[in-house]
C-alpha atoms as a PDB file:
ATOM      1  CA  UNK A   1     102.355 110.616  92.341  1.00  0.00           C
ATOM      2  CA  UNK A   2     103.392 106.897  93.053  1.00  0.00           C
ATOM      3  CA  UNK A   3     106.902 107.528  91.223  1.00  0.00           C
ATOM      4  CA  UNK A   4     107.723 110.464  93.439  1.00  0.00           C
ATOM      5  CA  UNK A   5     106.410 108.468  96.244  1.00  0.00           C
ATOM      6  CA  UNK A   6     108.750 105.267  94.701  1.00  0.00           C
ATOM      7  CA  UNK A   7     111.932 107.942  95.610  1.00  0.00           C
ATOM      8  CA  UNK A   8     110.613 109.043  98.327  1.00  0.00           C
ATOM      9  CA  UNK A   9     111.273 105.952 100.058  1.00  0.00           C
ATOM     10  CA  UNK A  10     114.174 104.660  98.214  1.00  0.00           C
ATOM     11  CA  UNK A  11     115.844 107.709  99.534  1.00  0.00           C
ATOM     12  CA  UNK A  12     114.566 107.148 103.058  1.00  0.00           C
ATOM     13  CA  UNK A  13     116.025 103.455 102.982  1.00  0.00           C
ATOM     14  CA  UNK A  14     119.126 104.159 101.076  1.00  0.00           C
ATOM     15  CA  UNK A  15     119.621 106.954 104.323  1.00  0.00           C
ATOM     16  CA  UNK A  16     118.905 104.314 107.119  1.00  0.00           C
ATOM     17  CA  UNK A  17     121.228 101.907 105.475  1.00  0.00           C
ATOM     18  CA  UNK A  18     123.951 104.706 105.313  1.00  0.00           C
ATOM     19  CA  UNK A  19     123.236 105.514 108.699  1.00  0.00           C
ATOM     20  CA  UNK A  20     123.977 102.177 109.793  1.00  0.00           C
ATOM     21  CA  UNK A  21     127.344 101.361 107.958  1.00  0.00           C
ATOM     22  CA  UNK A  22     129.052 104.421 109.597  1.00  0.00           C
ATOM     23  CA  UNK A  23     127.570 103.445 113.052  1.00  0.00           C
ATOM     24  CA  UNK A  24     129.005 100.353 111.950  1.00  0.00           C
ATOM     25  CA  UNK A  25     132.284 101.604 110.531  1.00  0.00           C
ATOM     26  CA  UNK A  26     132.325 104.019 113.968  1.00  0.00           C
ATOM     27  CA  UNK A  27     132.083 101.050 116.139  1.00  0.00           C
ATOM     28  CA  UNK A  28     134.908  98.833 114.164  1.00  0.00           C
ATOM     29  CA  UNK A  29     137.816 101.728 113.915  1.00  0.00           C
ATOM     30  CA  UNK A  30     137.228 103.010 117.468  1.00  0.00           C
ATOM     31  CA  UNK A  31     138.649  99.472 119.356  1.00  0.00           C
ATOM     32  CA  UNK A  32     139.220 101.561 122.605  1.00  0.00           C
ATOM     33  CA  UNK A  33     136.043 102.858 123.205  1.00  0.00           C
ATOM     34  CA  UNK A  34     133.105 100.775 125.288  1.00  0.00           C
ATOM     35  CA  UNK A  35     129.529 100.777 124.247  1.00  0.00           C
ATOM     36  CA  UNK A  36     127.348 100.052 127.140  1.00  0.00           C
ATOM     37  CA  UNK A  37     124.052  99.575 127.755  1.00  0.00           C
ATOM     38  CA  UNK A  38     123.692 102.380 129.990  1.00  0.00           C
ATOM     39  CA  UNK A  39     121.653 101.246 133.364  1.00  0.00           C
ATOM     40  CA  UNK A  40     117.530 101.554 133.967  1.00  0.00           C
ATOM     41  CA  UNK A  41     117.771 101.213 137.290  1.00  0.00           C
ATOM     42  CA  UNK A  42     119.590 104.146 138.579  1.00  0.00           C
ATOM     43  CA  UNK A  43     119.618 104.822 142.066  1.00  0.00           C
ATOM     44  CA  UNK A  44     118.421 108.313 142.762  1.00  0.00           C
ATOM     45  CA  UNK A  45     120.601 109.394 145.743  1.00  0.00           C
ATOM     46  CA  UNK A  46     123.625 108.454 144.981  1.00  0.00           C
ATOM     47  CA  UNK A  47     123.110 108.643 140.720  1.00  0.00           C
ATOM     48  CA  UNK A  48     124.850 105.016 140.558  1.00  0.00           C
ATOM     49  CA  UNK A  49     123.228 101.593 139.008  1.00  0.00           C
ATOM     50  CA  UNK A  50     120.718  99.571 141.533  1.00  0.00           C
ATOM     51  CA  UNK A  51     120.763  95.595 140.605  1.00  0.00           C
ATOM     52  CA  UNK A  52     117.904  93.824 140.187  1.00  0.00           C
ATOM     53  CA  UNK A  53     115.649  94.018 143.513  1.00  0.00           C
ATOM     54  CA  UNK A  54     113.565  90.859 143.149  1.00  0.00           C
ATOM     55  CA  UNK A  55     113.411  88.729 145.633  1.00  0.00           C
ATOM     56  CA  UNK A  56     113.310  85.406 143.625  1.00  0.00           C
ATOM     57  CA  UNK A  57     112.807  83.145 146.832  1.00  0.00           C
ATOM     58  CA  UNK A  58     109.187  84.738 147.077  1.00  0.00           C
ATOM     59  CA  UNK A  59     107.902  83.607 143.537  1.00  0.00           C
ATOM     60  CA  UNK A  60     105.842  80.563 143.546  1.00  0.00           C
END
């Protein structure tokens, strides 16, 4: 039981590390592509990104 469980999760790392060299890789060899955050705030209307609305002059 605890060996199988032992693989078990070696497996699941040795995946998640994989998984994150070719993001990696990915990244690296495509130089022309962007990765942006894409935006939280997104105006309904018009589907574009809203700024920040605080209104910093109104904190104490």
């Amino acid at each position: 039981m605890a060996k199988t469980l032992l693989i078990a999760l070696f497996v699941a790392i040795g995946a998640v590390a994989l998984l994150m060299v070719v993001l990696g890789l990915k990244m690296l060899l495509h130089k022309e592509e962007e990765y942006k955050r894409p935006c939280a705030n997104a105006d309904p209307t018009t589907g574009r990104c809203a700024h920040c609305t605080c209104d910093k002059a109104q904190q104490p």
